[in-house]
Protein backbone atom coordinates (compact mmCIF):
# COMPACT_ATOMS: atom_id res chain seq x y z
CA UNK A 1 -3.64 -32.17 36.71
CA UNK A 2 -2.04 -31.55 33.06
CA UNK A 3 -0.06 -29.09 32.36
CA UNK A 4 3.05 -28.08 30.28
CA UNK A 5 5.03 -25.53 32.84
CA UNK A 6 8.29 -26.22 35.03
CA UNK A 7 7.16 -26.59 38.76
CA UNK A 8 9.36 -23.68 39.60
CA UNK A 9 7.29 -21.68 37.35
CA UNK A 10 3.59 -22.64 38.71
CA UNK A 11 4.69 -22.11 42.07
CA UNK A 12 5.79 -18.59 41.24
CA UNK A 13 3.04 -18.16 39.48
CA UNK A 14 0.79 -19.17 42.41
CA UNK A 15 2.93 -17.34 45.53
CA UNK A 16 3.56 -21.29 46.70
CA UNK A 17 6.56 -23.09 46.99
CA UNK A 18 7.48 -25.79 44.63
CA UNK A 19 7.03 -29.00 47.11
CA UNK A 20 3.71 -28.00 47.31
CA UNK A 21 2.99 -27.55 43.46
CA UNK A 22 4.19 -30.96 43.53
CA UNK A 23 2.42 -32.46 45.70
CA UNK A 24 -1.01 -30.82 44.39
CA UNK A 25 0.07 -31.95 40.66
CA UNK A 26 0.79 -35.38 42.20
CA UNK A 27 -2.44 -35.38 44.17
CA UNK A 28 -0.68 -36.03 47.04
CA UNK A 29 -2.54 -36.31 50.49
CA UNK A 30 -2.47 -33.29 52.88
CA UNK A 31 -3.42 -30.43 50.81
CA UNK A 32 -5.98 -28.01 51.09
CA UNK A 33 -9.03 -27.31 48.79
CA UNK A 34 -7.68 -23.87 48.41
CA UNK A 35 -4.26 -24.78 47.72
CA UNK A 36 -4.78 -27.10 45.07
CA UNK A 37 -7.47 -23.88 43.50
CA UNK A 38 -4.48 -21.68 43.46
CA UNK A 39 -2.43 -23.97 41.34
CA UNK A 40 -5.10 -24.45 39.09
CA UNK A 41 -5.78 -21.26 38.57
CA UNK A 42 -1.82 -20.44 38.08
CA UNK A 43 -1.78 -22.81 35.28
CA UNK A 44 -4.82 -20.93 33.65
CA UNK A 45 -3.29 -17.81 34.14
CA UNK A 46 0.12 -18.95 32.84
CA UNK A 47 -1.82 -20.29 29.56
CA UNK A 48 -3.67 -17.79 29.08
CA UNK A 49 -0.32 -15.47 29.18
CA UNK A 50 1.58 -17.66 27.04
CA UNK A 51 1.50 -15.76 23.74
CA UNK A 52 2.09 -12.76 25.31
CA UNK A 53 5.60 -14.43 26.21
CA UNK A 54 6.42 -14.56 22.99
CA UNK A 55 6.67 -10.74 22.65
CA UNK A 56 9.69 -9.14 23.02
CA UNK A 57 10.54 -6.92 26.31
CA UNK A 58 11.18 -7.31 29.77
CA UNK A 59 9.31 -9.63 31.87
CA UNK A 60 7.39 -8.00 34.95
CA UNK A 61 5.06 -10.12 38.00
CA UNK A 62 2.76 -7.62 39.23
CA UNK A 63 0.14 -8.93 42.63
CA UNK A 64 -3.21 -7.88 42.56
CA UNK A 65 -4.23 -8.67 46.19
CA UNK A 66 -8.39 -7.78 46.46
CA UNK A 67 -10.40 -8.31 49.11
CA UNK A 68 -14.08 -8.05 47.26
CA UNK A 69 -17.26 -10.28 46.68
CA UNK A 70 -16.38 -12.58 43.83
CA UNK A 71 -18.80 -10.93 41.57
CA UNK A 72 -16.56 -8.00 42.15
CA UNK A 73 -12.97 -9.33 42.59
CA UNK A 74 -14.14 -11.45 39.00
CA UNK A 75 -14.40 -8.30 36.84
CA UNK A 76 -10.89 -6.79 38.27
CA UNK A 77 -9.51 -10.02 37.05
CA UNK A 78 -11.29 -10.02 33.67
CA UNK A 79 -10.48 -6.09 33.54
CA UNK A 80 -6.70 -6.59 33.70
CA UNK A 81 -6.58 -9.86 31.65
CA UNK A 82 -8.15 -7.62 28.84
CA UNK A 83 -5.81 -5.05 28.74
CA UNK A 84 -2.44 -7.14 29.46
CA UNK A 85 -2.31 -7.50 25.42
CA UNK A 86 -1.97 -4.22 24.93
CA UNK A 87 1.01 -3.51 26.93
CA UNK A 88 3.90 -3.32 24.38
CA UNK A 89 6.96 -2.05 25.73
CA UNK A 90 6.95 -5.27 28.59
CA UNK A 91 5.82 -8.51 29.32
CA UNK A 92 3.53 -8.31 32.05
CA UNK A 93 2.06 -11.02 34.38
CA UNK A 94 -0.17 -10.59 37.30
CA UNK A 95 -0.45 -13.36 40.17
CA UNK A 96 -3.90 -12.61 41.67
CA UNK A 97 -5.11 -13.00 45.52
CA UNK A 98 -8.35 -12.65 45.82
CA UNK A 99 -10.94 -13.14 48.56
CA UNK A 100 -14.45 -12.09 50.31
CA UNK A 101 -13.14 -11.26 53.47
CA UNK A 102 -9.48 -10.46 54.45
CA UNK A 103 -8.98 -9.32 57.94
CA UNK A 104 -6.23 -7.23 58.58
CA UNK A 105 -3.79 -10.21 59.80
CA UNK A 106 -4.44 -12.28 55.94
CA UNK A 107 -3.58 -9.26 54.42
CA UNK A 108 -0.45 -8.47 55.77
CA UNK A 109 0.60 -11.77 55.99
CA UNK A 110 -0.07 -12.00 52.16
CA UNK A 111 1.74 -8.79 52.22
CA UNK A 112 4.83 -10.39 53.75
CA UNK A 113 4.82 -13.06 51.53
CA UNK A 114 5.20 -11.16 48.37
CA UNK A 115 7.37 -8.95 49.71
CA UNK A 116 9.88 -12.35 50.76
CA UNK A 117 9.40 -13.82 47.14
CA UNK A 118 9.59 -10.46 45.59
CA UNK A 119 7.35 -8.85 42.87
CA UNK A 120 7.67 -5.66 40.79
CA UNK A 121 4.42 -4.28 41.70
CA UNK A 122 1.30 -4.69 43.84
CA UNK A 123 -1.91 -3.55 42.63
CA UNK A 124 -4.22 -3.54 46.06
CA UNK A 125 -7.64 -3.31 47.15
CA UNK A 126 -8.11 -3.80 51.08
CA UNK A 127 -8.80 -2.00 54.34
CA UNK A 128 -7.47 1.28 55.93
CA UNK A 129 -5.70 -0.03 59.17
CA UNK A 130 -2.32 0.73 60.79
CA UNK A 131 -1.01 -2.79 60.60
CA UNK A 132 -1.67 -2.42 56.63
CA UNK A 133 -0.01 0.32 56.86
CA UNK A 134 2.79 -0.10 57.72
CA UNK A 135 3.15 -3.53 55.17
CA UNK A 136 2.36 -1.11 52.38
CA UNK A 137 5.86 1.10 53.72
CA UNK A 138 7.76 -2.11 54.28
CA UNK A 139 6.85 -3.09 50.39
CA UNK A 140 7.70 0.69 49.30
CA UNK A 141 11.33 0.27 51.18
CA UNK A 142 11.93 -2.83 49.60
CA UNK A 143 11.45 -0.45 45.93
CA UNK A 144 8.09 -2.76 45.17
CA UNK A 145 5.35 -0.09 44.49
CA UNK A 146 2.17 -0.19 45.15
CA UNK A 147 -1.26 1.05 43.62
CA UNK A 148 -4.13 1.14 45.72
CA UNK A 149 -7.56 0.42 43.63
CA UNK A 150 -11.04 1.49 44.27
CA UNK A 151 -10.17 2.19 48.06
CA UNK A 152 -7.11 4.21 48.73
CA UNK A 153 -5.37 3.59 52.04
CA UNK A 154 -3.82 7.27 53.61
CA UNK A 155 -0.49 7.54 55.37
CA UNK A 156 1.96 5.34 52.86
CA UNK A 157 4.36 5.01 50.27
CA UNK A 158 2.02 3.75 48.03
CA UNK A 159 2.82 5.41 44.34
CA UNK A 160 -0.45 5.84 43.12
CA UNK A 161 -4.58 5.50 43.52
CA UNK A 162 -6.54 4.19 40.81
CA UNK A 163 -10.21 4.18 40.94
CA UNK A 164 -13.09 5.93 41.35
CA UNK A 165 -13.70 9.80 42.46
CA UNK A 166 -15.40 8.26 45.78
CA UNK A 167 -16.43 11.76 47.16
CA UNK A 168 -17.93 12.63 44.02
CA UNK A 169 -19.76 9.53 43.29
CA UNK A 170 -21.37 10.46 46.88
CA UNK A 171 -22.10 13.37 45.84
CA UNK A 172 -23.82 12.42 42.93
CA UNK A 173 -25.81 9.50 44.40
CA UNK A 174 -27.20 12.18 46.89
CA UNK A 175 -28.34 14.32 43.49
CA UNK A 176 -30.42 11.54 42.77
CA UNK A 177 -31.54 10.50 45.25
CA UNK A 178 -33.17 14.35 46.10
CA UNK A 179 -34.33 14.62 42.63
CA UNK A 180 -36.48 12.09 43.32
CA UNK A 181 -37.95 11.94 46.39
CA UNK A 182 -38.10 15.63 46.63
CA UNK A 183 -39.58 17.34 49.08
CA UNK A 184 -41.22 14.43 51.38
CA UNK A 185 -39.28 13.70 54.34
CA UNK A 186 -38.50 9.64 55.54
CA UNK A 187 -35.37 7.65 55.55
CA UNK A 188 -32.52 6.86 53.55
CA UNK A 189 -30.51 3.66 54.24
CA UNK A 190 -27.23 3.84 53.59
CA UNK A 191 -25.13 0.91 53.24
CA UNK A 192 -21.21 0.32 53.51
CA UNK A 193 -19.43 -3.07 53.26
CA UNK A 194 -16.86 -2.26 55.73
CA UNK A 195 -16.12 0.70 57.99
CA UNK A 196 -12.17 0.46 57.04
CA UNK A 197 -12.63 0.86 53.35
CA UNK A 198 -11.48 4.59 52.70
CA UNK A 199 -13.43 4.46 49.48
CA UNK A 200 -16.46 3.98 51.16
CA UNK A 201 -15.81 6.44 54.08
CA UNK A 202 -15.61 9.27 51.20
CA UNK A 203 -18.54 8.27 49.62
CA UNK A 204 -20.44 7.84 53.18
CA UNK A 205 -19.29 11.41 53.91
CA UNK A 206 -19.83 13.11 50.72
CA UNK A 207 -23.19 12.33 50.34
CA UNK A 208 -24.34 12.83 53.59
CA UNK A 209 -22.75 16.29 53.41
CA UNK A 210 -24.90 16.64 49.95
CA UNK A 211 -27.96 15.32 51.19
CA UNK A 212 -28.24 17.54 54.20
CA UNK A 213 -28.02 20.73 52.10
CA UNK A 214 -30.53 19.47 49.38
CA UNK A 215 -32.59 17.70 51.55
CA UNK A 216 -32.96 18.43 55.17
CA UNK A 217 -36.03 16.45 55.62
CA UNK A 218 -34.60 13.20 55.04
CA UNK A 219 -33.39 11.25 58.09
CA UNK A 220 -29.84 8.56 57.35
CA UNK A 221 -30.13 5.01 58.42
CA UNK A 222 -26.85 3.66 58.12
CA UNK A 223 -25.48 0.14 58.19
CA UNK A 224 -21.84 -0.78 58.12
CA UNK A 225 -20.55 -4.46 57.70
CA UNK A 226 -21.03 -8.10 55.88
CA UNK A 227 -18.02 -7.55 53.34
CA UNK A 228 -20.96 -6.99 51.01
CA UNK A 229 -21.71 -10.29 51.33
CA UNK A 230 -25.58 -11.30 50.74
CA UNK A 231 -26.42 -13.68 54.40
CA UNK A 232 -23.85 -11.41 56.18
CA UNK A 233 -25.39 -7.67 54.70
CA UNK A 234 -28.93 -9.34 55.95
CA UNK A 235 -28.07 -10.12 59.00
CA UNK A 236 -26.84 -6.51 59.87
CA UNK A 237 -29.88 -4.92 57.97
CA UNK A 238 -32.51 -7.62 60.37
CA UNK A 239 -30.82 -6.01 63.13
CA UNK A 240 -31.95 -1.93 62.16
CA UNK A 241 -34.84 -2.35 60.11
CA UNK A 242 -37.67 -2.53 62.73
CA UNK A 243 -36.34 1.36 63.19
CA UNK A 244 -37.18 2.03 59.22
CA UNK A 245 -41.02 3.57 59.15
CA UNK A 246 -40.96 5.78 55.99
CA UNK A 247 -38.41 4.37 53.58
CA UNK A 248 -37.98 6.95 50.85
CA UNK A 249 -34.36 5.49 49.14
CA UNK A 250 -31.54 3.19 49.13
CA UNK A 251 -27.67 3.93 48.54
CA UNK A 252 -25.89 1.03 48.69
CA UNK A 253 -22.14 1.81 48.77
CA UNK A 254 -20.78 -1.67 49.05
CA UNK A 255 -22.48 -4.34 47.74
CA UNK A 256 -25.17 -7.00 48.56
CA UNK A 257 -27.70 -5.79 46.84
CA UNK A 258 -29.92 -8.76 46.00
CA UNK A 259 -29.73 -9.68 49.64
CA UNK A 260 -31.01 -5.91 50.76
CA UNK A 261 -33.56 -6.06 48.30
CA UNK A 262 -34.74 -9.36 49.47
CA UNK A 263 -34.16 -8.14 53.26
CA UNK A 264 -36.38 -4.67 52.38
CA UNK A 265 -39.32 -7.46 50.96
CA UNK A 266 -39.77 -9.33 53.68
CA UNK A 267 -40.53 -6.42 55.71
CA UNK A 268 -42.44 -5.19 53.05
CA UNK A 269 -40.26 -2.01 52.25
CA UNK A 270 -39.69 -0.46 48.72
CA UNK A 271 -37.62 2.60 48.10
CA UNK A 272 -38.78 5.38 45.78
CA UNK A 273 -34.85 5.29 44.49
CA UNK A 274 -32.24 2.61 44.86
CA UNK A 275 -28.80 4.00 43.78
CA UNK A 276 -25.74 1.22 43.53
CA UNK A 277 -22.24 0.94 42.67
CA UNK A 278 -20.39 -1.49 39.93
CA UNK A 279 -22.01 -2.95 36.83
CA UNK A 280 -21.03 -6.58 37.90
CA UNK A 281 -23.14 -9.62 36.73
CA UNK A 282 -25.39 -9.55 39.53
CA UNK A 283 -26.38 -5.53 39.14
CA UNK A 284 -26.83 -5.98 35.63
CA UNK A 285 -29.95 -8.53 36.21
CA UNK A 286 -30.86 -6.57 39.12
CA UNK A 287 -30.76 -3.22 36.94
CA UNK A 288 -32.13 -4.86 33.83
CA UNK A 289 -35.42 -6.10 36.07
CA UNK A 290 -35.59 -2.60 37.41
CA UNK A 291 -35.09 -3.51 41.16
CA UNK A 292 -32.24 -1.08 40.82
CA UNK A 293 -33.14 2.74 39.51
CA UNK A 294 -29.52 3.89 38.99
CA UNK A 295 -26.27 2.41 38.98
CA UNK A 296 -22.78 4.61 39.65
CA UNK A 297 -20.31 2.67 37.42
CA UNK A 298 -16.70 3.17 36.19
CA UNK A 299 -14.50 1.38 33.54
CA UNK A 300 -12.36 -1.02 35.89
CA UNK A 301 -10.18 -1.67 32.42
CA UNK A 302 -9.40 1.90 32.88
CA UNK A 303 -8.17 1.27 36.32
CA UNK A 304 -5.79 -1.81 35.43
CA UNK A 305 -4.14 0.12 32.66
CA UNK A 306 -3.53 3.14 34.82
CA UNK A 307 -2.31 0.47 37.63
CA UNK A 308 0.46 -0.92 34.99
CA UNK A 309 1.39 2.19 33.33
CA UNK A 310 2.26 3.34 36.98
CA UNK A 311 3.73 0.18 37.78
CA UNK A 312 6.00 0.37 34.16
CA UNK A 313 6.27 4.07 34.70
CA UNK A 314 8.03 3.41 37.75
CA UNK A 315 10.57 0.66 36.59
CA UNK A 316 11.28 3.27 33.36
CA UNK A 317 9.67 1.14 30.69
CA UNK A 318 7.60 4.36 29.52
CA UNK A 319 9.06 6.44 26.85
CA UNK A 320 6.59 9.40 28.46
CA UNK A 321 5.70 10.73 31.66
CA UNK A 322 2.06 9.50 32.75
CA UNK A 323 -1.14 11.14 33.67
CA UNK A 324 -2.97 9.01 36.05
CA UNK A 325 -6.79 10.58 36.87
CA UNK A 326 -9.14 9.21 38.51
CA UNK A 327 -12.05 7.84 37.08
CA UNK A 328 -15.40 9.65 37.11
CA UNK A 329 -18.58 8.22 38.00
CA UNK A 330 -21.19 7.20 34.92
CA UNK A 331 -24.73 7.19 35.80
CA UNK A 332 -26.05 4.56 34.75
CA UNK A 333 -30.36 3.34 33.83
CA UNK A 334 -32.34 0.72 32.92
CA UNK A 335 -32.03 2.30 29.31
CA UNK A 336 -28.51 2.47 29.00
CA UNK A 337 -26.51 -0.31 30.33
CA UNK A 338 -23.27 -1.07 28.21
């Protein structure tokens, strides 16, 4: 493996110590696939942040730990890559963990890790347990902050949420999906990745709240599980849809969408309305070939820059207090995707 960085540098870069940088750029025996991915992909990241190392200010490693489908957990990463060059007053570079499924013990024990080698942020998207928790307050004693993105997690020292208004992009799903179906009564399946993500708890519970008042008729199926994940999500959806009779929509809260539509065909189900989150690659096909009817998006590029200028507002590299907002929800159609 070529490259042109000290050791010491890749295996900060990478959250690994340097023997094992070594022995992965020395293709040494008795290293794991995923090991020698994580160098590799420090060495991109450290090239691809090399001009920025030329500009002047201080020099800041932020973490962005996300647990995601790698459709998702790829636009976070191509979200804060595109706004790093527009952070002047410091030189910013983000080591990124990301993975399908974390279970509470991988993320605290990534948790741990970066709170042993040190970092001066942590931008993080995971579950809402105790045991993550209480990692987050360890981190926030040890004066690393941490944003929480796209899912908050209560109870912490955490200095900030970036993301989504979840509660009103419920609320607005449910809109749609009354306006359309209207008055006929029949199901709704309503699908969450996870039953730990916060996020997706406010969005479960704000438009079932909605729905109910607008449309009493309509009876919730809901499934919870598969990370969002396509064989896992259809697995889970096998296992409730002999129960679906009269399906009238879809609101898909947390992914897996080709896999649910391809679930729903085999039984021969079609929603009047299928209502999504996140314009990633795969919803942009789906959208485009009208399988989807609306998709509730946000600008994750707003997200990273409100993550940093917390994180830099915190270490006092901002000339001016910040005003952090969430992001609201854009509606999104077959006629006008971005």
């Amino acid at each position: 493996m070529t490259h042109r960085f000290p050791i010491k540098e890749i295996a900060r870069q990478a959250g690994l110590g340097p023997a094992t940088v070594d022995r992965v750029l020395n293709n040494r025996a008795h290293v794991s696939p995923q090991t020698r991915q994580r160098v590799s992909a420090a060495i991109d990241e450290l090239t691809a942040q090399e001009a920025q190392l030329a500009a002047r200010g201080r020099r800041l490693f932020f973490d962005v730990v996300v647990e995601a489908p790698t459709r998702f957990s790829r636009e976070v990463k191509a979200a804060a890559e595109a706004i790093l060059p527009q952070i002047g007053t410091a030189v910013c570079r983000p080591r990124f963990l990301q993975q399908e499924i974390m279970e509470e013990d991988d993320v605290v024990r990534a948790l741990r890790r970066i709170l042993k080698r040190g970092s001066h942020g942590v931008c993080l998207k995971a579950r809402d347990t105790s045991k993550i928790r209480d990692a987050v307050t360890l981190l926030g004693a040890a004066r690393i902050p941490v944003v929480t993105l796209v899912t908050d997690i209560g109870d912490t020292d955490r200095i900030r949420y970036v993301g989504l208004d979840n509660a009103g992009a419920g609320r607005t799903a449910a809109y749609l999906v009354s306006s359309i179906v209207g008055p006929k009564g029949g199901q709704v399946l309503a699908t969450r990745s996870h039953e730990r993500f916060l996020g997706e708890e406010e969005r479960d519970a704000a438009f079932a709240e909605t729905l109910a008042r607008r449309c009493p008729q309509l009876q919730i199926v809901a499934v919870q599980g598969g990370s969002g994940v396509g064989t896992a999500t259809s697995r889970l959806l096998v296992d409730v849809i002999g129960s679906i009779r009269d399906l009238r929509a879809v609101y898909s809260m947390g992914g897996g969408n080709r896999s649910i539509l391809g679930t729903l065909a085999d039984h021969g189900l079609r929603p009047d309305v299928y209502v999504a989150h996140d314009l990633d690659r795969e919803n942009r096909n789906l959208i485009k070939t009208r399988q989807l009817d609306f998709i509730l998006h946000h600008d994750l590029r707003v997200d990273m820059r409100n993550a940093f200028s917390a994180f830099l507002a915190y270490h006092r590299l901002l000339h001016e207090p910040v005003e952090i907002g969430v992001s609201t929800v854009q509606v999104l159609t077959p006629e006008n995707i971005p």
